[in-house]
Protein backbone atom coordinates (compact mmCIF):
# COMPACT_ATOMS: atom_id res chain seq x y z
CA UNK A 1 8.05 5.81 3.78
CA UNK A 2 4.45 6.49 2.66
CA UNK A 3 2.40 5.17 -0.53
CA UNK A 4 -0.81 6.00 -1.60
CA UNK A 5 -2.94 5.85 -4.50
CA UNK A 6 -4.73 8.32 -5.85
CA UNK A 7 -6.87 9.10 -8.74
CA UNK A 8 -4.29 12.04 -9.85
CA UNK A 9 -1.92 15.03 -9.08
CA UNK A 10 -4.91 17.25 -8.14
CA UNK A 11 -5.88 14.67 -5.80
CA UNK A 12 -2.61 14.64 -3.44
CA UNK A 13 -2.67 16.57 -0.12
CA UNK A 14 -0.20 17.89 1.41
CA UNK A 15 0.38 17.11 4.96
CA UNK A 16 3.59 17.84 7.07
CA UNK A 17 5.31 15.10 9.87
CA UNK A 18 7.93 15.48 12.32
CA UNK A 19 9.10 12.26 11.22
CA UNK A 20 11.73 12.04 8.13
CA UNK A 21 9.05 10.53 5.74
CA UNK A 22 9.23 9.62 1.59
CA UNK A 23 5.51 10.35 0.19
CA UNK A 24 5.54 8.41 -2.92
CA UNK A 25 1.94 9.18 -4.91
CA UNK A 26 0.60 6.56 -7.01
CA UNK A 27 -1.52 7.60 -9.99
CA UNK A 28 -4.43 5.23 -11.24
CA UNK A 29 -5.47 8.10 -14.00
CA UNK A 30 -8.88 7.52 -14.38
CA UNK A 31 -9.15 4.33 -13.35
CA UNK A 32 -11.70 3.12 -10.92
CA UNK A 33 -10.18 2.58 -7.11
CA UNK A 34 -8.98 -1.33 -6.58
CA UNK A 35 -8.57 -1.88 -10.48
CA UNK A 36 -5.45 -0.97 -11.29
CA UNK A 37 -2.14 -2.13 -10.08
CA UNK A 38 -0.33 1.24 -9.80
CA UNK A 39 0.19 0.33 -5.88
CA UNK A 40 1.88 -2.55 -7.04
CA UNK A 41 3.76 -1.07 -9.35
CA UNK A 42 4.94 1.79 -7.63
CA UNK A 43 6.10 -0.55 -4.38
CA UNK A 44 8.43 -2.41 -6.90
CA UNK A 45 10.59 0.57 -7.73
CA UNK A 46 11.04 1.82 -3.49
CA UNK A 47 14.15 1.71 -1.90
CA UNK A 48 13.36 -0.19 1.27
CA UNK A 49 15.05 -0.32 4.80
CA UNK A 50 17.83 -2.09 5.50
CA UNK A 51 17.15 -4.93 8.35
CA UNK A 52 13.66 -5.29 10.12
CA UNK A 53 11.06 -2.72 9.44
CA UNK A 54 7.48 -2.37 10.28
CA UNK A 55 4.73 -2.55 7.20
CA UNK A 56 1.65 -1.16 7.47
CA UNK A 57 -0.92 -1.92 4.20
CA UNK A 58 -4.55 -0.58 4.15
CA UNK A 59 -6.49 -0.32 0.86
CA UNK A 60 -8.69 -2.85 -1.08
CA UNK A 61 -8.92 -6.21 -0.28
CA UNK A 62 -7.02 -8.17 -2.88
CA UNK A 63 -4.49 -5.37 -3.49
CA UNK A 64 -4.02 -5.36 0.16
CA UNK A 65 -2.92 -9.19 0.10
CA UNK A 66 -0.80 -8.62 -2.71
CA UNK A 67 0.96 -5.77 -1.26
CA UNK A 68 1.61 -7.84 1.25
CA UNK A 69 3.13 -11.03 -0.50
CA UNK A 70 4.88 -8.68 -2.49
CA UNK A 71 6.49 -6.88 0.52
CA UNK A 72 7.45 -10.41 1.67
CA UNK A 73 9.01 -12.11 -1.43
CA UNK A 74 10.63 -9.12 -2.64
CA UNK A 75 11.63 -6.84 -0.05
CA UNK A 76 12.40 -9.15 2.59
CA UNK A 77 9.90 -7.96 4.67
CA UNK A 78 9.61 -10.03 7.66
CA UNK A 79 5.76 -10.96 7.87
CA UNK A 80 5.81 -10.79 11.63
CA UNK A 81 6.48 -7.13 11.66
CA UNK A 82 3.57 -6.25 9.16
CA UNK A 83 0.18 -5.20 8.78
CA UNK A 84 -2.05 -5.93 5.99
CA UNK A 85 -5.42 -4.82 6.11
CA UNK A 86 -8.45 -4.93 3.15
CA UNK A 87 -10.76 -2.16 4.36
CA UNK A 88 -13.15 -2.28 1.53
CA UNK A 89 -13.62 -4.89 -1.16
CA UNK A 90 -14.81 -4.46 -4.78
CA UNK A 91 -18.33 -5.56 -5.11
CA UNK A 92 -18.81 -5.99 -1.59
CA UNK A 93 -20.18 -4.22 1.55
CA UNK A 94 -18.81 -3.88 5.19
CA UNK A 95 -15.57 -6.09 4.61
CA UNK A 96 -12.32 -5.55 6.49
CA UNK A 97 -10.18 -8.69 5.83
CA UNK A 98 -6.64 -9.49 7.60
CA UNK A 99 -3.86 -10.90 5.73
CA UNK A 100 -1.63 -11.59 9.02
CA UNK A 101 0.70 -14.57 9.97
């Protein structure tokens, strides 16, 4: 299951995986990137796993810990088997924050 953001339709590549994956785009319209809360949005309508699974969140800082409580409250995602990464922050240079237990 894969989620990303992007400004718009024309903006989604296509890219093919051996793996049975979901691509799920997320539209911010406009909007600039880490302003909007289309990521969030878009997680609360997904289907996820039943049992354990393995999260993996990369994008801007504070959405990136929000994804990540998110997953956590309401998905039952177990925090040990997770990933959340801020790779860029708004207003900010050279950040990369970890939001691990």
């Amino acid at each position: 299951m894969v989620l990303i953001e992007v400004d718009g339709p024309g903006d989604e590549a296509a890219f093919e995986s051996a793996a049975d994956v979901a691509v799920t785009w997320a539209h911010r319209n406009g909007s600039e990137a880490g302003t909007t809360d289309v990521l969030a949005n878009a997680l609360k309508t997904l289907r996820m796993p039943a049992g354990d699974y393995y999260a993996w969140v990369a994008c801007e800082s504070l959405t990136a810990k929000a994804l990540r409580a998110q997953l956590i409250a309401a998905h039952g995602a177990n925090p040990k088997w997770m990933r959340a990464a801020g790779y860029w922050r708004r207003g900010a240079v050279a950040v990369h924050d970890n939001f691990n237990d």
